[in-house]
C-alpha atoms as a PDB file:
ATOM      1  CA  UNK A   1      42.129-132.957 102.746  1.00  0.00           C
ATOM      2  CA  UNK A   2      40.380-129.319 103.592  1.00  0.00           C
ATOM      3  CA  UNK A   3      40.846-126.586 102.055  1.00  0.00           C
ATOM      4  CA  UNK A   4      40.478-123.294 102.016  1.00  0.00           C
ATOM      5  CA  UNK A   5      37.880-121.918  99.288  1.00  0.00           C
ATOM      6  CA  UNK A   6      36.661-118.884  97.764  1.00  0.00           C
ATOM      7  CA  UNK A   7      33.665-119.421  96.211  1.00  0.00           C
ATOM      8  CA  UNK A   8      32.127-116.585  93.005  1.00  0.00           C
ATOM      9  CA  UNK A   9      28.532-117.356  93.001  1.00  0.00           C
ATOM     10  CA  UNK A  10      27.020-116.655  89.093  1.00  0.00           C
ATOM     11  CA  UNK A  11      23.762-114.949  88.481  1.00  0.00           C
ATOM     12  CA  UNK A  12      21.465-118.115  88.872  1.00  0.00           C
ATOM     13  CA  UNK A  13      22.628-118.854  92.492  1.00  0.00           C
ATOM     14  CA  UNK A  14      20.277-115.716  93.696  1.00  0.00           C
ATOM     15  CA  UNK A  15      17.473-115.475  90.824  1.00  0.00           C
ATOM     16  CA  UNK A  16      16.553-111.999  89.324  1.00  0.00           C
ATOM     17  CA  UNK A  17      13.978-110.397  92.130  1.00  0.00           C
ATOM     18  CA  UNK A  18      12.891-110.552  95.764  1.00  0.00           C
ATOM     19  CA  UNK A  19      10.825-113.277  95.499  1.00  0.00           C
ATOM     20  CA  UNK A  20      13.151-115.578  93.410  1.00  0.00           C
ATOM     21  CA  UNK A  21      16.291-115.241  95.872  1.00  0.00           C
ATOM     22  CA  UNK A  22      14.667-116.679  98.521  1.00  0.00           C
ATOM     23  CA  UNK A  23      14.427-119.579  97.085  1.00  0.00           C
ATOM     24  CA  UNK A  24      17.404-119.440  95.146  1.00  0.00           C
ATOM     25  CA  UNK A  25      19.161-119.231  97.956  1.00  0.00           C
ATOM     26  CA  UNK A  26      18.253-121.888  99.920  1.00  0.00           C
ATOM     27  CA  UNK A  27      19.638-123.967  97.114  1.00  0.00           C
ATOM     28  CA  UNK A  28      22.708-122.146  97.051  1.00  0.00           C
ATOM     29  CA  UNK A  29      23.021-122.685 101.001  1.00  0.00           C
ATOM     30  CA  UNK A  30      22.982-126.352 100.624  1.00  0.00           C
ATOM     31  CA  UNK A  31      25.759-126.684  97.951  1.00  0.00           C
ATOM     32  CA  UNK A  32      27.856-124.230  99.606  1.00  0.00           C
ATOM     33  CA  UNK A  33      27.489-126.423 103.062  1.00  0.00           C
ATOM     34  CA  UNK A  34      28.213-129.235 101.828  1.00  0.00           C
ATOM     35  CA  UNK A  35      31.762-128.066 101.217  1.00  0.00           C
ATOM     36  CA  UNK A  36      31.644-126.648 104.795  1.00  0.00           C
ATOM     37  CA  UNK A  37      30.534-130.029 106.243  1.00  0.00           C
ATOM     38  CA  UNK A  38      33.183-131.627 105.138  1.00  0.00           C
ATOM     39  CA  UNK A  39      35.514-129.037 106.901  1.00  0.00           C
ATOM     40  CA  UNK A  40      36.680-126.636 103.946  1.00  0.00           C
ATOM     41  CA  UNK A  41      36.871-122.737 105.338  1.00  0.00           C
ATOM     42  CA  UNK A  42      34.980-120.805 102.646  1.00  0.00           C
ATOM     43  CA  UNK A  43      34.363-117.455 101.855  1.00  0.00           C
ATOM     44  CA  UNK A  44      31.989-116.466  99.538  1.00  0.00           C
ATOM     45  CA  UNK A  45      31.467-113.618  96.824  1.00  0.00           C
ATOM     46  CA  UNK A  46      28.541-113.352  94.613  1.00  0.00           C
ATOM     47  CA  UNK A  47      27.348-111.053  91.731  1.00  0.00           C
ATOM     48  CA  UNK A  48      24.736-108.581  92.457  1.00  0.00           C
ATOM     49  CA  UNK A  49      23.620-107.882  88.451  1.00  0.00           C
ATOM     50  CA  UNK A  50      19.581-107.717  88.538  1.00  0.00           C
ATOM     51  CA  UNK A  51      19.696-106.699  91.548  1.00  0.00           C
ATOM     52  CA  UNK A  52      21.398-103.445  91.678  1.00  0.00           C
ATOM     53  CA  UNK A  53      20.091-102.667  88.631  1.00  0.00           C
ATOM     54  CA  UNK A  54      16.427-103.070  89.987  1.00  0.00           C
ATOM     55  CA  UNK A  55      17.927-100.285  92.838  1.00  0.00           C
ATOM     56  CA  UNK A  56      19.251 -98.243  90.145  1.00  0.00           C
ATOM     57  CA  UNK A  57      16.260 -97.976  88.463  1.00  0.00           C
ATOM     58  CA  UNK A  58      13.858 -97.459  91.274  1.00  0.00           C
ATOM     59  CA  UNK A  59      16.216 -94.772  92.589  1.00  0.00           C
ATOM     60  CA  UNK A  60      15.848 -93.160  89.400  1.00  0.00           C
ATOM     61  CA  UNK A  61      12.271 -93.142  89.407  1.00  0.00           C
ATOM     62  CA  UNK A  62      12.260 -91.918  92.558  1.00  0.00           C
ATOM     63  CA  UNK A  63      14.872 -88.552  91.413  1.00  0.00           C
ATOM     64  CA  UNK A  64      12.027 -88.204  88.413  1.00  0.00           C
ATOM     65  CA  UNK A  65       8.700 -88.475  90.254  1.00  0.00           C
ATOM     66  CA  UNK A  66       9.940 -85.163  92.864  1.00  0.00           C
ATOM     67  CA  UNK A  67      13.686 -83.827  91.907  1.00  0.00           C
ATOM     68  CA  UNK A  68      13.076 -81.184  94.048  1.00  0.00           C
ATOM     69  CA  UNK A  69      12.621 -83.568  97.316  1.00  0.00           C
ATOM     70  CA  UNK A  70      15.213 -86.386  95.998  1.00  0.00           C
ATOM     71  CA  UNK A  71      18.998 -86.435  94.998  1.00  0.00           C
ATOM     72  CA  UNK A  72      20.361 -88.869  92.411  1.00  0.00           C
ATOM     73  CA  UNK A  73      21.730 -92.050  93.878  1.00  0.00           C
ATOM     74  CA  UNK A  74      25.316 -92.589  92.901  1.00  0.00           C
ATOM     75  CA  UNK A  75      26.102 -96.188  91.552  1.00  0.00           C
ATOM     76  CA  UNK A  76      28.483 -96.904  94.497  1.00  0.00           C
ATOM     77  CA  UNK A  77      25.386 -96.441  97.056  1.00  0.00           C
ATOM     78  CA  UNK A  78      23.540 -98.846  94.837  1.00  0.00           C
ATOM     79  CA  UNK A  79      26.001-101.623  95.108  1.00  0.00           C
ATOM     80  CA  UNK A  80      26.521-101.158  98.706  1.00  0.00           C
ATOM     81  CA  UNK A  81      22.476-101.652  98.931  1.00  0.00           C
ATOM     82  CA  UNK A  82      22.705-104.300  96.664  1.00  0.00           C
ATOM     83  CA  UNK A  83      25.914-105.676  99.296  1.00  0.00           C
ATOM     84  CA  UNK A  84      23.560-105.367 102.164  1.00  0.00           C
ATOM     85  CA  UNK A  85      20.522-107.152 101.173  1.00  0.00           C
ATOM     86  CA  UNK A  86      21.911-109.903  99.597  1.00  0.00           C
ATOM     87  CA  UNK A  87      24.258-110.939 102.051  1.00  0.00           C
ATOM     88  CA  UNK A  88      21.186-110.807 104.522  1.00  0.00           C
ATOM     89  CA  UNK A  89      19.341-113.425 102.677  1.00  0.00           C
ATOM     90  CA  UNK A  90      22.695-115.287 102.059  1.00  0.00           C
ATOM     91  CA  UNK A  91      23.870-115.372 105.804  1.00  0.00           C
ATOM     92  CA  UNK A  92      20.475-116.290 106.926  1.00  0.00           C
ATOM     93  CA  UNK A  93      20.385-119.257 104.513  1.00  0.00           C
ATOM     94  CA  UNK A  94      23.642-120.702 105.110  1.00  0.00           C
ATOM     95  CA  UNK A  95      22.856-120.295 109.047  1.00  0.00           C
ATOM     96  CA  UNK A  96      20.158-122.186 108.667  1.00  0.00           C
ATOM     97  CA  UNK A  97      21.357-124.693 106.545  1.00  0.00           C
ATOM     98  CA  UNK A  98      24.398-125.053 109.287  1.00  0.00           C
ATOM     99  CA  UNK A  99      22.377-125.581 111.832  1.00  0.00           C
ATOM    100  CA  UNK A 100      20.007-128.151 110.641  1.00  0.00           C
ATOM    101  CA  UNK A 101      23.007-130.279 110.228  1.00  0.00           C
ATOM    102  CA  UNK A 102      24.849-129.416 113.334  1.00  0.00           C
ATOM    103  CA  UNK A 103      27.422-127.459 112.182  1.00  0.00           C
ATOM    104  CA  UNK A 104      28.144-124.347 115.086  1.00  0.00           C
ATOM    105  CA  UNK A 105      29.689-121.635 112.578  1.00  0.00           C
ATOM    106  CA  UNK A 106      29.129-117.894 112.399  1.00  0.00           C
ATOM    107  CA  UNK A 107      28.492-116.336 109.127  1.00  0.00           C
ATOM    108  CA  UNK A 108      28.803-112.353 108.624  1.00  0.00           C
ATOM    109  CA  UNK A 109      28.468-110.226 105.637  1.00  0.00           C
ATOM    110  CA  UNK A 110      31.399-107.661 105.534  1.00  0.00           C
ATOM    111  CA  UNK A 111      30.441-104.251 102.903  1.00  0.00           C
ATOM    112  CA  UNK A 112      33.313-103.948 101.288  1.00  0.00           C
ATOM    113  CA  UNK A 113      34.905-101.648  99.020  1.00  0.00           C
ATOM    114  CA  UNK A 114      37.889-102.834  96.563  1.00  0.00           C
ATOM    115  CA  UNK A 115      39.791 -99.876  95.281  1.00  0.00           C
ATOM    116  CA  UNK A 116      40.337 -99.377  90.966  1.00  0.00           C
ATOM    117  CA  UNK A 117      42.461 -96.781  89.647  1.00  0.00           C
ATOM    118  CA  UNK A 118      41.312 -93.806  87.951  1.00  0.00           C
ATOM    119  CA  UNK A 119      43.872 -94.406  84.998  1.00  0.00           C
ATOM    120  CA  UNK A 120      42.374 -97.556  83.951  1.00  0.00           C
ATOM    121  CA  UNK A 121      41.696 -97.435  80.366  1.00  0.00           C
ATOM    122  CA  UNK A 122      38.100 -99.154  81.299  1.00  0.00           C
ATOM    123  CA  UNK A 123      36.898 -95.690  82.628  1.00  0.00           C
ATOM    124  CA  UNK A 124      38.288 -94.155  78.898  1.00  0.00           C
ATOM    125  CA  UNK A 125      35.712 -97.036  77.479  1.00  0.00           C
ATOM    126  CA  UNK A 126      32.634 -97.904  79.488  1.00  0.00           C
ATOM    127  CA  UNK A 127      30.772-100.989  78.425  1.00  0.00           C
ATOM    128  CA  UNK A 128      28.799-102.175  81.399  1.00  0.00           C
ATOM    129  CA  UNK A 129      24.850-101.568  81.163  1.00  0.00           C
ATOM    130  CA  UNK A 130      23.306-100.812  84.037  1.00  0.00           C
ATOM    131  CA  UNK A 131      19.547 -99.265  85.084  1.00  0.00           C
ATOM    132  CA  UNK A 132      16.315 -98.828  82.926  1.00  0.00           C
ATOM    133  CA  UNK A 133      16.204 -98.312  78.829  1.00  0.00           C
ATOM    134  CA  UNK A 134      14.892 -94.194  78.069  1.00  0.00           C
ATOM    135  CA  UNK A 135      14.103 -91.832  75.350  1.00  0.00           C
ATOM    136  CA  UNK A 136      16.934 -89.986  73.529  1.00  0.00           C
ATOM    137  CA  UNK A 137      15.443 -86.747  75.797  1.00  0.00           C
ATOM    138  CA  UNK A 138      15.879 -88.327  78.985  1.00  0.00           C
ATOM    139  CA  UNK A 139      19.573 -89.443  78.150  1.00  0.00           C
ATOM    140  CA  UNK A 140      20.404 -86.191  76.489  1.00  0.00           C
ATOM    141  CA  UNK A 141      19.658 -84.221  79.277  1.00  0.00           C
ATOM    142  CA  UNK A 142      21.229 -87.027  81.818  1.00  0.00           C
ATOM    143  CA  UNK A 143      24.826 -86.935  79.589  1.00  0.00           C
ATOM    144  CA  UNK A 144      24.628 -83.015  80.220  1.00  0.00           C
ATOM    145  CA  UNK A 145      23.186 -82.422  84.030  1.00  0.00           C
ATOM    146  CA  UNK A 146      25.423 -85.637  85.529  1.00  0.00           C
ATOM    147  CA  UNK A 147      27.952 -86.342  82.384  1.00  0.00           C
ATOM    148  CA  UNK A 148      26.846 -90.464  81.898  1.00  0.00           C
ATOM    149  CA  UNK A 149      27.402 -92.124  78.770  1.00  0.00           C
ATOM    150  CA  UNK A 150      24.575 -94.031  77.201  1.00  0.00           C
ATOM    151  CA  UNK A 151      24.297 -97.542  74.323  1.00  0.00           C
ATOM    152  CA  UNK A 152      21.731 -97.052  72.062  1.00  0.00           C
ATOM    153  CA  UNK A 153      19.711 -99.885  71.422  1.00  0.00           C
ATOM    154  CA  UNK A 154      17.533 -98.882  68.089  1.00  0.00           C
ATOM    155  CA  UNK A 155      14.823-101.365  69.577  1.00  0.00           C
ATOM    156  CA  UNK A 156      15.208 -99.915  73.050  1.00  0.00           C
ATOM    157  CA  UNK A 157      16.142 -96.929  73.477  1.00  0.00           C
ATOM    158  CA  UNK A 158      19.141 -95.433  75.647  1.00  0.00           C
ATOM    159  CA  UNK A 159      21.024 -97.333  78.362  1.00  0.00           C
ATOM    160  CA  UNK A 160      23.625 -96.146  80.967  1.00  0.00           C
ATOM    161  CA  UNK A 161      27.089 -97.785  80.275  1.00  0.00           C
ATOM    162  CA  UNK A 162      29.622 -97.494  83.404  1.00  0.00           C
ATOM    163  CA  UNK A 163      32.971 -98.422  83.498  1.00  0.00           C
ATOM    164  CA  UNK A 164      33.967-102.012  84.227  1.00  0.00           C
ATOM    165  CA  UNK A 165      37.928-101.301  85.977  1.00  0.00           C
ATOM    166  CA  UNK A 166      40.251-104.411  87.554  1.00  0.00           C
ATOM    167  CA  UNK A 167      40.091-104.721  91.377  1.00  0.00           C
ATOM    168  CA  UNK A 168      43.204-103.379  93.369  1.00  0.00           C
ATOM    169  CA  UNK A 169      43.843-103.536  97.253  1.00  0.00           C
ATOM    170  CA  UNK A 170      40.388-104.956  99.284  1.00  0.00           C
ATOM    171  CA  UNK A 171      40.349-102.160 101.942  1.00  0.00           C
ATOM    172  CA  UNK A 172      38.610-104.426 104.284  1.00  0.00           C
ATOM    173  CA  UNK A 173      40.614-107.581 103.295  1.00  0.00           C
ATOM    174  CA  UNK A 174      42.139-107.288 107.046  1.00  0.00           C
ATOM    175  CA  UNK A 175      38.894-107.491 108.877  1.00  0.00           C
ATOM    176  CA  UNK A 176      37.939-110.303 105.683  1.00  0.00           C
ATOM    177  CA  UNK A 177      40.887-112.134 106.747  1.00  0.00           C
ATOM    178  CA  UNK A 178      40.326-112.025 110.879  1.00  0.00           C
ATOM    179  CA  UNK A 179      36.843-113.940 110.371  1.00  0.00           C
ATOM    180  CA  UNK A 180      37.890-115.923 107.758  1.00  0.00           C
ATOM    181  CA  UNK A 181      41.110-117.454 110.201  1.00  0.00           C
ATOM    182  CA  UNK A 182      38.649-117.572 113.352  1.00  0.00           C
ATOM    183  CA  UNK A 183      36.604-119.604 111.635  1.00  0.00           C
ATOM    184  CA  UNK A 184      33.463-117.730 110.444  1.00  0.00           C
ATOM    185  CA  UNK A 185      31.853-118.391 107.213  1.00  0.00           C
ATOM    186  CA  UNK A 186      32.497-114.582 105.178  1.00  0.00           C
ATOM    187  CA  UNK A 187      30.320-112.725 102.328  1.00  0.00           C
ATOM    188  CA  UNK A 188      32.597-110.541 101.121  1.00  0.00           C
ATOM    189  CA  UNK A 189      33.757-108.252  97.775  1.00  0.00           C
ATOM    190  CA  UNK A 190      29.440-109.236  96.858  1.00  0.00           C
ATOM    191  CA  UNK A 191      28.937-107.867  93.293  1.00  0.00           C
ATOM    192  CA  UNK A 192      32.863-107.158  92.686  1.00  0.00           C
ATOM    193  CA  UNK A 193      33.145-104.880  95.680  1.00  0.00           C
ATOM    194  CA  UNK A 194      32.404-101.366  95.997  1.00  0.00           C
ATOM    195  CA  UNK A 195      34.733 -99.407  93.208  1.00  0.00           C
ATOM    196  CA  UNK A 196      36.002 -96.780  95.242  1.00  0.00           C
ATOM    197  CA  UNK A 197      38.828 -94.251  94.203  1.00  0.00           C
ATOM    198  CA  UNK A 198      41.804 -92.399  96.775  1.00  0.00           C
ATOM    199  CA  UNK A 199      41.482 -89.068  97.339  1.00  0.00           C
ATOM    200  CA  UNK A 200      43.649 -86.585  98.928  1.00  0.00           C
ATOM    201  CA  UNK A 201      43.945 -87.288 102.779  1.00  0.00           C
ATOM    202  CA  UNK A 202      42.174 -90.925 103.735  1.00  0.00           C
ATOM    203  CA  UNK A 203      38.655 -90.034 102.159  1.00  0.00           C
ATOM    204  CA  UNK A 204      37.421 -92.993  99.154  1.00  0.00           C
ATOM    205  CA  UNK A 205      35.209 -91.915  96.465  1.00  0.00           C
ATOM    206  CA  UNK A 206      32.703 -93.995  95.417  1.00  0.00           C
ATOM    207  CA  UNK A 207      33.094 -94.779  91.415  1.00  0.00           C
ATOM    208  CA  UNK A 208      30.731 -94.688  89.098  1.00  0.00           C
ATOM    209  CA  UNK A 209      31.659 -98.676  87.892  1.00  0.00           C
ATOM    210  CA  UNK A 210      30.987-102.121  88.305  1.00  0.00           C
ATOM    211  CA  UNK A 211      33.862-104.254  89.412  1.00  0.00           C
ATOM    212  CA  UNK A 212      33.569-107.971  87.584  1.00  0.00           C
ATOM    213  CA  UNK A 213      32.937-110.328  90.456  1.00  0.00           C
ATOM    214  CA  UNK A 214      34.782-113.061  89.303  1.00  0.00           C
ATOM    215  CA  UNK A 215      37.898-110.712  88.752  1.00  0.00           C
ATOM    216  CA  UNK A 216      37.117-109.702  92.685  1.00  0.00           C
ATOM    217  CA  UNK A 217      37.355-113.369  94.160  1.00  0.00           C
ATOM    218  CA  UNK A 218      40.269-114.011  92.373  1.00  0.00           C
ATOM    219  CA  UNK A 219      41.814-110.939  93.836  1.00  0.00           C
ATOM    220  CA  UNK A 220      40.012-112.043  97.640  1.00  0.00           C
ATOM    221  CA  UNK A 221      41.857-115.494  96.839  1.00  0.00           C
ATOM    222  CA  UNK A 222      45.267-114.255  96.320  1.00  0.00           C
ATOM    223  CA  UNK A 223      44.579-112.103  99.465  1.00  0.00           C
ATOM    224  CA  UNK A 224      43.798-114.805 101.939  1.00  0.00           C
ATOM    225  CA  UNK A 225      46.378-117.397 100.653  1.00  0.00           C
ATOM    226  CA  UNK A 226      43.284-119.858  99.466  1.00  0.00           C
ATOM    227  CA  UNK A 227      44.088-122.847  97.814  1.00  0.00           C
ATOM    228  CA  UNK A 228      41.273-122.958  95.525  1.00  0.00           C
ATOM    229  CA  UNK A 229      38.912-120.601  93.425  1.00  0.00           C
ATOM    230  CA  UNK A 230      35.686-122.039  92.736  1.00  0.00           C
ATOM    231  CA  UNK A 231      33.477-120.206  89.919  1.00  0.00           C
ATOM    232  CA  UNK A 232      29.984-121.680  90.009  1.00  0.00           C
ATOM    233  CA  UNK A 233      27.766-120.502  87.194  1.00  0.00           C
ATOM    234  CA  UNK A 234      24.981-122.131  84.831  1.00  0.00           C
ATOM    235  CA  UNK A 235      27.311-124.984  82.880  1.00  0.00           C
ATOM    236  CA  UNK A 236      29.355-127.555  84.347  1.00  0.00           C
ATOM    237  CA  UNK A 237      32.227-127.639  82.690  1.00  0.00           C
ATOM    238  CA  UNK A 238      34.135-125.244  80.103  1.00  0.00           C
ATOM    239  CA  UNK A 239      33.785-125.850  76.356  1.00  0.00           C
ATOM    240  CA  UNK A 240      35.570-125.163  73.145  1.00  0.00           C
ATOM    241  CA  UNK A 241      33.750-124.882  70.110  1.00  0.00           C
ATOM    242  CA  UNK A 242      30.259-124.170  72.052  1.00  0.00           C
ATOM    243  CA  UNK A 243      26.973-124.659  70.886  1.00  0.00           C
ATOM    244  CA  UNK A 244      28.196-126.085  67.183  1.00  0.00           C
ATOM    245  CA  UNK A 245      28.598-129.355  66.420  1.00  0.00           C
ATOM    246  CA  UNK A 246      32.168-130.060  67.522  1.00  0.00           C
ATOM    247  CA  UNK A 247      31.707-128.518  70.846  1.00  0.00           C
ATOM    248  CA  UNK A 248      34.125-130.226  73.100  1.00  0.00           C
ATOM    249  CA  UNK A 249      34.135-130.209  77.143  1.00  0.00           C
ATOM    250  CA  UNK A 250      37.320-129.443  79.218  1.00  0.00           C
ATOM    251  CA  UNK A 251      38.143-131.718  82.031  1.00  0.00           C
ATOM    252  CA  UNK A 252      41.167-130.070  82.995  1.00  0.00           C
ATOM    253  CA  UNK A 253      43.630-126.486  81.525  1.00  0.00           C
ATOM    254  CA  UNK A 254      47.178-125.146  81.875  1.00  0.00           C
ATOM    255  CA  UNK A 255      47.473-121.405  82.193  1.00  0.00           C
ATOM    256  CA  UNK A 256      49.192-121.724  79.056  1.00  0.00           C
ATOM    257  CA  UNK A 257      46.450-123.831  77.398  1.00  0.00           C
ATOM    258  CA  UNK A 258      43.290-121.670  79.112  1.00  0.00           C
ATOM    259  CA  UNK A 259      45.642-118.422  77.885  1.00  0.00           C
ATOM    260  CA  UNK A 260      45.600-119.831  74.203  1.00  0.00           C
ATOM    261  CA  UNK A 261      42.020-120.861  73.898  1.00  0.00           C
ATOM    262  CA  UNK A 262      41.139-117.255  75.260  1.00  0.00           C
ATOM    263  CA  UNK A 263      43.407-115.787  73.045  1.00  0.00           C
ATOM    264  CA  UNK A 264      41.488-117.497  70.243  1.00  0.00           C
ATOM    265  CA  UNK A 265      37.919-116.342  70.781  1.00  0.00           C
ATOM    266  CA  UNK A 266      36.486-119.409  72.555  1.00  0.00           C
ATOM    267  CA  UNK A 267      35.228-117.967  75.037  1.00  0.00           C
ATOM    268  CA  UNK A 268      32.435-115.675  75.324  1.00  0.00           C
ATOM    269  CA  UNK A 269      33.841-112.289  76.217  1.00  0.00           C
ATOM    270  CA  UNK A 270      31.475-111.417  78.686  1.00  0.00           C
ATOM    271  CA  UNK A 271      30.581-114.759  79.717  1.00  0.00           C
ATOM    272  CA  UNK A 272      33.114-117.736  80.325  1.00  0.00           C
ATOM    273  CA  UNK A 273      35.964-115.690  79.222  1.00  0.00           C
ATOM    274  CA  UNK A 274      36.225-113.660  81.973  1.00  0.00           C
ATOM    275  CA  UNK A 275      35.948-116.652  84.140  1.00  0.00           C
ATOM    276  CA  UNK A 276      38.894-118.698  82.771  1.00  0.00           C
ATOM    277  CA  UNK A 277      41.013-115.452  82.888  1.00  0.00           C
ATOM    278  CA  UNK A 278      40.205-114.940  86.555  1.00  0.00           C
ATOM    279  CA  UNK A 279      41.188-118.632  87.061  1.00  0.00           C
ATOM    280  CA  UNK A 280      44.182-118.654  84.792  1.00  0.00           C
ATOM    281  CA  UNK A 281      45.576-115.258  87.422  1.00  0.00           C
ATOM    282  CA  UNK A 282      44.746-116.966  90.359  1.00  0.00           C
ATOM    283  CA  UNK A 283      46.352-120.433  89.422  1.00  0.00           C
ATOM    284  CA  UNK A 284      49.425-118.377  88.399  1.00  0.00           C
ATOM    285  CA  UNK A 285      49.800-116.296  91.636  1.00  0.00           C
ATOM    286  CA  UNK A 286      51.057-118.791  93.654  1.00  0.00           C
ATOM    287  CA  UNK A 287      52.692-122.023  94.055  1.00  0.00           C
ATOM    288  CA  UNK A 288      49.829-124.904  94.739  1.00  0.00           C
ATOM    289  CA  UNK A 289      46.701-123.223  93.793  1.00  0.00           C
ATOM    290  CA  UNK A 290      43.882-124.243  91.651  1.00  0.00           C
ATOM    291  CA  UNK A 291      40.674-123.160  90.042  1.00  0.00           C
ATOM    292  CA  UNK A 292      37.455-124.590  89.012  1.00  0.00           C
ATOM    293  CA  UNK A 293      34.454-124.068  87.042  1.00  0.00           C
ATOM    294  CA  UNK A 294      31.459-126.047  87.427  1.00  0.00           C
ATOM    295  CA  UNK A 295      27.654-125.652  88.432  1.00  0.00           C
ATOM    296  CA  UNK A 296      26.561-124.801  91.783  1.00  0.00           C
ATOM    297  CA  UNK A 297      24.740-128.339  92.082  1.00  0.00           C
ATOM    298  CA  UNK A 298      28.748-129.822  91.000  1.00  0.00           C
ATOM    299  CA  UNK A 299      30.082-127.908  93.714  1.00  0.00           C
ATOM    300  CA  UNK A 300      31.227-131.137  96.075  1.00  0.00           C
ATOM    301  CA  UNK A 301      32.099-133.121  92.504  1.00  0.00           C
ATOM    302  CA  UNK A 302      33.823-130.998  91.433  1.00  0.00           C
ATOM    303  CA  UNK A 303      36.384-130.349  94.469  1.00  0.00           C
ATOM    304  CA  UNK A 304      36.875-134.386  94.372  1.00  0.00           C
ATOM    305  CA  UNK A 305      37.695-134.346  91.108  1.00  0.00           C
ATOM    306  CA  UNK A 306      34.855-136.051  89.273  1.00  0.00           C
ATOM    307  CA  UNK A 307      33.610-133.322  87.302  1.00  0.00           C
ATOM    308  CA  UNK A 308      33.922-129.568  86.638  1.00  0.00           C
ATOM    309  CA  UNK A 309      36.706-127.679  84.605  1.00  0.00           C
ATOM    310  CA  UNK A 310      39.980-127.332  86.538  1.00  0.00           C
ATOM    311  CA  UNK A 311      42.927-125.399  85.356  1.00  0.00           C
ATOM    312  CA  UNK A 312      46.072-126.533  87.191  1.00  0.00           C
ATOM    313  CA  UNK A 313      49.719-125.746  86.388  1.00  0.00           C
END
């Protein structure tokens, strides 16, 4: 029976530079059509990590080679950058990949913002790196000229630490949902969305954050009424106890079970814990709904059953 799929692409589905994504996603494009050939309506989000940083940093070095000539680039530009060319190589791939097996299917990238709000206690504690390492001078006078907050790494040096806030309403979920119903393959909500904040009148802010993406699709999921959330990322199945020597694989969860297990620090917190958490929501949200976590390559497995962890009520 189809179904219909968001898929949260990890990190290793688009490789960590130019060159690497495309080929990295010409791998991705044949996993993700094999769920469309077999007439599932997907939409797809993916994580934009290296790569906004890698705009980040060279729009910094742009700022420091001429600040008379160039403005700082606020984060929120970055990530809609970071939207734009990835879903370019990502469209182009799954076209492709469509049409060398006959499948007639539009695919569109849709920039979208996903609104946070400003009294999340994330933006009291930021924790998410983001750009280039510096000296203690170059972060001093950063924290006092633009007010970021900085990590200190005593090997390093100074990073940039933004806030990491839970996504709200999708502002774009309606056009989202149009292409998704008419048939069209959608990138949306790429790298958690574009954190944007409401000001007075209809004017959005950009915010100086990075959304989680897998928190995002979960929040796409519930939006479009999907029956599954599919989290691909570099193991194929969830673990307890992992990398010791009673490590144990999960076929299968309960909220309540995935909820316990999280509760008890087996899960990496900014690793597979955020993924069974965005699962766990999703499942929860609505009668008939499921989650998985697998590898990209597991993809069609893992929707039949056969492998992959899936948390079920």
């Amino acid at each position: 029976m189809t179904k219909r799929i968001v898929i949260a692409l990890g990190g290793n589905a688009l490789g960590n530079n130019l060159p690497e994504q495309m080929i990295a996603v010409q791998h991705t494009a044949r996993a993700i059509v094999d769920l469309i050939e077999e007439g599932n309506e997907v939409v797809i989000v993916h994580g934009n990590g290296p790569q906004v940083g890698m705009i980040a940093n060279a729009m910094t070095e742009l700022t420091r080679s001429d600040p008379e000539k160039y403005i700082p680039c606020p984060l929120s530009v970055c990530g809609a950058m970071s939207q734009g060319y990835i879903g370019y190589d990502l469209q182009n791939a799954l076209r492709e990949e469509m049409l060398r097996r006959g499948i007639d299917k539009g695919v569109a990238t849709v920039l979208t913002q996903v609104q946070v709000d400003p009294e999340d206690p994330a933006f009291e504690r930021p924790t998410k790196p983001i750009g280039s390492f510096m000296t203690e001078e170059e972060a001093e006078t950063l924290r006092r000229e633009r007010d970021y907050d900085f990590m200190f790494d005593p090997k390093k040096g100074y990073r940039r630490v933004v806030a990491s806030p839970k996504p709200g309403s999708i502002v774009e979920i309606a056009t989202i949902r149009t292409l998704f119903e008419s048939g069209h393959i959608v990138i949306a909500c790429g790298g958690g969305g574009i954190p944007v904040l409401p000001t007075e009148g209809f004017h959005l802010k950009g915010a100086a954050a990075v959304i989680d993406k897998d928190f995002a699709a979960e929040k796409l999921a519930e939006q479009l009424a999907a029956d599954t959330l599919i989290i691909l990322t570099a193991v194929e199945k969830v673990a307890v106890g992992f990398g010791t020597d009673h490590e144990e694989w999960l076929d299968e969860l309960t909220p309540e079970r995935a909820r316990e297990l999280a509760d008890a620090g087996e899960f990496g917190e900014g690793s597979m814990k955020p993924k069974v958490e965005a699962c766990t929501q999703f499942v929860e949200s609505g009668e008939g709904r499921s989650a998985l976590i697998t590898l990209l390559e597991k993809a069609r497995d893992g929707i039949a059953g056969k492998t992959g962890t899936r948390i079920v009520r």
